[in-house]
Structures are given as structure tokens and as C-alpha cells.
C-alpha atoms as a PDB file:
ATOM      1  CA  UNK A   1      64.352 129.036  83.675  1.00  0.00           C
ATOM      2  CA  UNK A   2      61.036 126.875  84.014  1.00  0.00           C
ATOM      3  CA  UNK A   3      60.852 123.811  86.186  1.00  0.00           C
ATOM      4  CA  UNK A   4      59.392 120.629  85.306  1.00  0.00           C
ATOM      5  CA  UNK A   5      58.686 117.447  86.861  1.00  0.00           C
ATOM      6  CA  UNK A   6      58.014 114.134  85.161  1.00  0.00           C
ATOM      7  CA  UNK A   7      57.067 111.382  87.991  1.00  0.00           C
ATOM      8  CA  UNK A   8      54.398 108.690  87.979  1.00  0.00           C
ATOM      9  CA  UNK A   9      53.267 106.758  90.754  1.00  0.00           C
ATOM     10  CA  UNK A  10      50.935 104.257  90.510  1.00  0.00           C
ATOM     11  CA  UNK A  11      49.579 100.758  92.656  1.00  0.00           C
ATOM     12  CA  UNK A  12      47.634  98.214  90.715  1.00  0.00           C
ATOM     13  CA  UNK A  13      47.545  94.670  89.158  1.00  0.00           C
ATOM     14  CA  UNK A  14      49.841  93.046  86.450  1.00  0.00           C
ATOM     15  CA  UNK A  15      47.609  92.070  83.699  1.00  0.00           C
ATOM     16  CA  UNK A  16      50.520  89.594  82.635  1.00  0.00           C
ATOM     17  CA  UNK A  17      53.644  88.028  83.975  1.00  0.00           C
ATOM     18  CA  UNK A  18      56.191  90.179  83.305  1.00  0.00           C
ATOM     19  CA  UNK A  19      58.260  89.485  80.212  1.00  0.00           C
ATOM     20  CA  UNK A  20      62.205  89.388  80.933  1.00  0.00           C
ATOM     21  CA  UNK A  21      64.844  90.430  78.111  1.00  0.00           C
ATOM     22  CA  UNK A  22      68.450  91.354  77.674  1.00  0.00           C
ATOM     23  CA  UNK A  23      69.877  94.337  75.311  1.00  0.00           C
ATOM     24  CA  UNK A  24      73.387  93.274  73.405  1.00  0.00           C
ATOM     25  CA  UNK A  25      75.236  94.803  76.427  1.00  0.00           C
ATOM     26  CA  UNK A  26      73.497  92.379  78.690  1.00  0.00           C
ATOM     27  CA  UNK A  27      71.413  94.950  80.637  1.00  0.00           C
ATOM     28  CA  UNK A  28      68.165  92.762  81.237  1.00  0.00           C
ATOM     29  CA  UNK A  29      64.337  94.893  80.724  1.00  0.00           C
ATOM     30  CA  UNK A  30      61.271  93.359  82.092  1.00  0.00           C
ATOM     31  CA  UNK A  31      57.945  94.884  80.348  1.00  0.00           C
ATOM     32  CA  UNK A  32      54.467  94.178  81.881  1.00  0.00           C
ATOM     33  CA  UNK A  33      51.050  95.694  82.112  1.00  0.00           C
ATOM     34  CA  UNK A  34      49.331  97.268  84.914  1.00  0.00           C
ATOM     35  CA  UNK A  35      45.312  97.858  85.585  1.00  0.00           C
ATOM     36  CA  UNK A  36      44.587 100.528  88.058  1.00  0.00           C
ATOM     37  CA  UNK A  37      41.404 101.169  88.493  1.00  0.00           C
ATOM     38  CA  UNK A  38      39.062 104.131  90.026  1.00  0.00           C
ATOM     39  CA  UNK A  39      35.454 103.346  91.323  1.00  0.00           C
ATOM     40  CA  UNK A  40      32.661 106.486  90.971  1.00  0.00           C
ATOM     41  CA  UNK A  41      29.227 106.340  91.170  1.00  0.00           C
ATOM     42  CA  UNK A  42      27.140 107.360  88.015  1.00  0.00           C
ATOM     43  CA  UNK A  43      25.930 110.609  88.599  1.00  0.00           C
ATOM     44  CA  UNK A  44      22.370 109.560  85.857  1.00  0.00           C
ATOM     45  CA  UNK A  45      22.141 106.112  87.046  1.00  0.00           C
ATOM     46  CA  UNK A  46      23.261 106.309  90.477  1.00  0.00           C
ATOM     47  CA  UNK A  47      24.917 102.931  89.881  1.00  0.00           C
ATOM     48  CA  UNK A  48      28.366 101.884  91.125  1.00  0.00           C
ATOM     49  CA  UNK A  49      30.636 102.114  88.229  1.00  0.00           C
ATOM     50  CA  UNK A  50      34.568 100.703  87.767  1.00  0.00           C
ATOM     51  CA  UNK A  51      36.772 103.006  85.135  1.00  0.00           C
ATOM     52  CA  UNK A  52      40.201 100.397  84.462  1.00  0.00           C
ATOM     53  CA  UNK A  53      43.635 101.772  83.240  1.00  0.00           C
ATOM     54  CA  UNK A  54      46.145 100.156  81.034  1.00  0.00           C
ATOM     55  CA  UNK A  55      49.743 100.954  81.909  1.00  0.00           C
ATOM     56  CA  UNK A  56      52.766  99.569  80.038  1.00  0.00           C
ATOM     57  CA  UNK A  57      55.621  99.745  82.410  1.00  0.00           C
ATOM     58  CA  UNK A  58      59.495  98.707  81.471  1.00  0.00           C
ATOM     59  CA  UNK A  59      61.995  98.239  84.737  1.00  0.00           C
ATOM     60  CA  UNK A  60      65.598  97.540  83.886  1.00  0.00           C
ATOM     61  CA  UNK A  61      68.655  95.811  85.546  1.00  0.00           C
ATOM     62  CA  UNK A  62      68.613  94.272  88.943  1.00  0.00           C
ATOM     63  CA  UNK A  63      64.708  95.325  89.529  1.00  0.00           C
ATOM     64  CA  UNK A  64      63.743  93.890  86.012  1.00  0.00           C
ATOM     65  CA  UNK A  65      65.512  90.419  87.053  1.00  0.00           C
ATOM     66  CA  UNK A  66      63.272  90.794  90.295  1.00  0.00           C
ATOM     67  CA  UNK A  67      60.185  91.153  88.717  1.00  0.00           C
ATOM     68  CA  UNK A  68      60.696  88.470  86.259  1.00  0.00           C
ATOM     69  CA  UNK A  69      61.669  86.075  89.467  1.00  0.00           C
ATOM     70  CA  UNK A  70      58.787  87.323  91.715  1.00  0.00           C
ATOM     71  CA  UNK A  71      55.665  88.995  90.227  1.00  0.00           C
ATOM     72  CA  UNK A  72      52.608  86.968  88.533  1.00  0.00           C
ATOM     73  CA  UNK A  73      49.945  88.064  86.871  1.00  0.00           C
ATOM     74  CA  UNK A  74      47.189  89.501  89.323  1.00  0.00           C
ATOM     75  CA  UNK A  75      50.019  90.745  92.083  1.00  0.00           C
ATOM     76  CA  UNK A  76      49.847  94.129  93.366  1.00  0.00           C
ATOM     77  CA  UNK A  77      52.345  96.537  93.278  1.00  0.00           C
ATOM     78  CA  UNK A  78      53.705 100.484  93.706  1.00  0.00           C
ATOM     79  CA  UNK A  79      55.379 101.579  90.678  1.00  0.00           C
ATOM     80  CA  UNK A  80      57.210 104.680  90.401  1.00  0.00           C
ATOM     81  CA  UNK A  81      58.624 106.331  87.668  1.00  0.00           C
ATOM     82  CA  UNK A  82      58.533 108.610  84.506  1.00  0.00           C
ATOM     83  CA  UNK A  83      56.302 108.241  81.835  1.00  0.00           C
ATOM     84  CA  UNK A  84      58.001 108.533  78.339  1.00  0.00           C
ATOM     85  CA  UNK A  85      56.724 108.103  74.701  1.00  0.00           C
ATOM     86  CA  UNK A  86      58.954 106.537  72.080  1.00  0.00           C
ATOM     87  CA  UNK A  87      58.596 105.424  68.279  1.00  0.00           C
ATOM     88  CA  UNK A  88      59.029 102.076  66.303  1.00  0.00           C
ATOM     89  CA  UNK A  89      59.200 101.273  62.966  1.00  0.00           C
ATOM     90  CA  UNK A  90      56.070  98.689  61.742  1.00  0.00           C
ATOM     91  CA  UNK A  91      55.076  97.300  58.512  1.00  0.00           C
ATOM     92  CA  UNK A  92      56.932 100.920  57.130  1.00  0.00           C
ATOM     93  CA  UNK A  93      54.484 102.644  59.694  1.00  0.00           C
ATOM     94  CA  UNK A  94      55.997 104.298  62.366  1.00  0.00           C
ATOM     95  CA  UNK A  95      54.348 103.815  65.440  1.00  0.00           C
ATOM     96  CA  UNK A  96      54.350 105.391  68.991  1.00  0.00           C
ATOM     97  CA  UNK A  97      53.878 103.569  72.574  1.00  0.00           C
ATOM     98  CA  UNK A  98      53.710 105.311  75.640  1.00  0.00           C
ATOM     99  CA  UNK A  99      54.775 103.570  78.863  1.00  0.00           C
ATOM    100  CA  UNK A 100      56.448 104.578  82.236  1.00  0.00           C
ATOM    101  CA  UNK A 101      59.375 103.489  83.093  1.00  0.00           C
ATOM    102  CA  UNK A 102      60.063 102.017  86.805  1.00  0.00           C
ATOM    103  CA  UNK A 103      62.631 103.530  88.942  1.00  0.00           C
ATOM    104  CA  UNK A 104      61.299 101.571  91.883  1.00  0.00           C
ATOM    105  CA  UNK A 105      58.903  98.761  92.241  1.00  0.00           C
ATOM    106  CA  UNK A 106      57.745  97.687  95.705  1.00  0.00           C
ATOM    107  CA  UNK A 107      56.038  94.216  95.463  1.00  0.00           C
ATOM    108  CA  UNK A 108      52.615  94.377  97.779  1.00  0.00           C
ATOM    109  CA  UNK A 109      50.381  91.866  98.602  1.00  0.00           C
ATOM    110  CA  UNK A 110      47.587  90.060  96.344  1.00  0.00           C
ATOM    111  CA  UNK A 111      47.134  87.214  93.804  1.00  0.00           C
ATOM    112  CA  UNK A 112      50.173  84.802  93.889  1.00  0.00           C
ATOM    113  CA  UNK A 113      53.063  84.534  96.317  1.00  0.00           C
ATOM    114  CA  UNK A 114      55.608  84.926  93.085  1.00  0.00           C
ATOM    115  CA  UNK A 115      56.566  81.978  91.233  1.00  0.00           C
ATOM    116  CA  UNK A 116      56.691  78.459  92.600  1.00  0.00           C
ATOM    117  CA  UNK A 117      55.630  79.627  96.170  1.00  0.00           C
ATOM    118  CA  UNK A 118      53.200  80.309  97.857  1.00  0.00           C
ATOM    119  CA  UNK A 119      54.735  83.435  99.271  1.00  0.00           C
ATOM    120  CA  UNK A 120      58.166  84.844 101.924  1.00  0.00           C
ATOM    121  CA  UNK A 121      58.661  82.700 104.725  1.00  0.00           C
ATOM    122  CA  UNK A 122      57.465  84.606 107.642  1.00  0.00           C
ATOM    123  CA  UNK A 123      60.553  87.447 108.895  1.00  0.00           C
ATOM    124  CA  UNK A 124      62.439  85.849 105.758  1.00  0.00           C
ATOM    125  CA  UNK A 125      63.999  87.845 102.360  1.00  0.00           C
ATOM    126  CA  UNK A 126      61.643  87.138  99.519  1.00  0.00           C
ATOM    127  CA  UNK A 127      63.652  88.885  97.016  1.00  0.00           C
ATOM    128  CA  UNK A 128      67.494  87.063  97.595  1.00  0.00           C
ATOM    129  CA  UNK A 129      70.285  88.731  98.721  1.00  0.00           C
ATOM    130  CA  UNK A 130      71.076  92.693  97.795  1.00  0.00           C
ATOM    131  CA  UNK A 131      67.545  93.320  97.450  1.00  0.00           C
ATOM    132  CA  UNK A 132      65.999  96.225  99.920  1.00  0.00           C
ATOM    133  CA  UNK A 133      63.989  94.766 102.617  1.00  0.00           C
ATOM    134  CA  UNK A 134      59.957  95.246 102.499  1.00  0.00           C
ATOM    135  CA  UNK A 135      59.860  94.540  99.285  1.00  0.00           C
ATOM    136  CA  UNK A 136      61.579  97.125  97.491  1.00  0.00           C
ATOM    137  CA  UNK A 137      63.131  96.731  94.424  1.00  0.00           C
ATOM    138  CA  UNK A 138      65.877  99.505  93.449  1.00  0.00           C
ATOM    139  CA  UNK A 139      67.750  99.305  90.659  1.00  0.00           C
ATOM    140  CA  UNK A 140      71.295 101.082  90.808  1.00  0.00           C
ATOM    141  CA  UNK A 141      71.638 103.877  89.149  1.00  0.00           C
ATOM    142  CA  UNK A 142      73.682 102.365  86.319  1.00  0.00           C
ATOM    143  CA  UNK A 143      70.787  99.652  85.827  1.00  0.00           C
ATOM    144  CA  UNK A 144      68.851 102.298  84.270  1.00  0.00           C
ATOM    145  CA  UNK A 145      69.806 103.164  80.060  1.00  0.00           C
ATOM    146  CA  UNK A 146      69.491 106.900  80.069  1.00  0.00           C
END
């Protein structure tokens, strides 16, 4: 039997604020973008050189609710997860989109405190209570749709 692993882990910037839904059974799904970005220098040039990825992540349950609350565009954060491709219907074109979806998001520091602060009190719990302290955000396993 062959083994396979599907895990992405990536630390960047939301390009947006995150946007917060809820499916008809009420489980809620946050979607936002995320730059990462590598620096090289250009091996004709010798110039300093920035290459910046796109990343459409999805989160779901208890973590999506926290990243709706907390993160603003230009915050940094860890996100890891599994990257999966899936298919839409659009203007009788079917259409693909891949994204990874976040098992755990750990909010680090950077642009914006979160919404409508300027950031945790000092030794206090930014994310409310039953969150993981640090800054984690883990979603139980029945927060997640598959």
C-alpha cells in the first residue's frame, strides 16, 4: 500500500478581511487570501527581487468565527492545512479553484490588532473564552465538513 501525505503550512499576510458565512446546517466558513512571499536575488541582474503567492484559504467552525472576529487585512498568520481542488458551475462553465483548507490558524503579529482594537491586553485572552492560548485557533474536529 503507498503512503501519502497532503499538509500545507504556510505564514503570510491576508490580502483581505476574511469573509464569514454559514452553510444551511449552521456550520460558519470564513474564506480569505494569503500573500507569502520569497525574496532571491537575480542571478543576470544581481538585483534584489520579491516573488508573491496567492493562497485562498477556507477555515470552518469555531476557528472561522475567530478569524472573522480577529484578523484584518495585512495581519500575519501560520496556516496549516490541506490543499484541495474543487469545481463550480459558472455561466454553464465549470470551473475549478484550488485553496487549502485550515486545520489550525495561529494569529501572529503585524498590521492591525484585530478589529476595533488596537491589540490583547498585555497577559490577557485575545481570542474569548475556549480559544487555545498563544493565539491558536483549533477548530474541533466536528467543525470541519469532511
Amino acid at each position: 500500500m503507498s503512503q501519502s501525505l497532503n499538509r500545507a503550512m504556510l505564514i503570510g499576510n491576508l490580502g483581505r478581511d476574511p469573509e464569514l458565512s454559514y452553510s444551511q446546517n449552521g456550520t460558519a466558513r470564513a474564506r480569505f487570501s494569503l500573500a507569502t512571499s520569497e525574496r532571491y536575488k537575480d542571478r543576470r541582474t544581481g538585483a534584489d527581487r520579491e516573488e508573491v503567492e496567492w493562497h485562498n484559504v477556507v477555515v470552518f467552525g469555531k476557528t472561522a468565527e475567530n478569524c472573522a472576529k480577529y484578523l484584518v487585512k495585512g495581519r500575519s498568520v501560520y496556516v496549516e492545512g490541506k490543499s484541495k481542488t474543487r469545481s463550480y458551475e459558472k455561466d454553464g462553465q465549470t470551473r475549478y479553484i484550488h485553496e487549502i483548507v485550515g486545520l489550525q490558524v495561529v494569529f501572529l503579529g503585524g498590521a492591525g490588532g484585530g478589529r476595533g482594537s488596537p491589540g490583547p491586553e498585555p497577559g490577557g485572552d485575545p481570542f474569548g473564552p475556549g480559544s487555545e492560548p498563544g493565539g491558536r485557533c483549533l477548530p474541533a474536529d466536528d467543525d470541519i465538513p469532511f
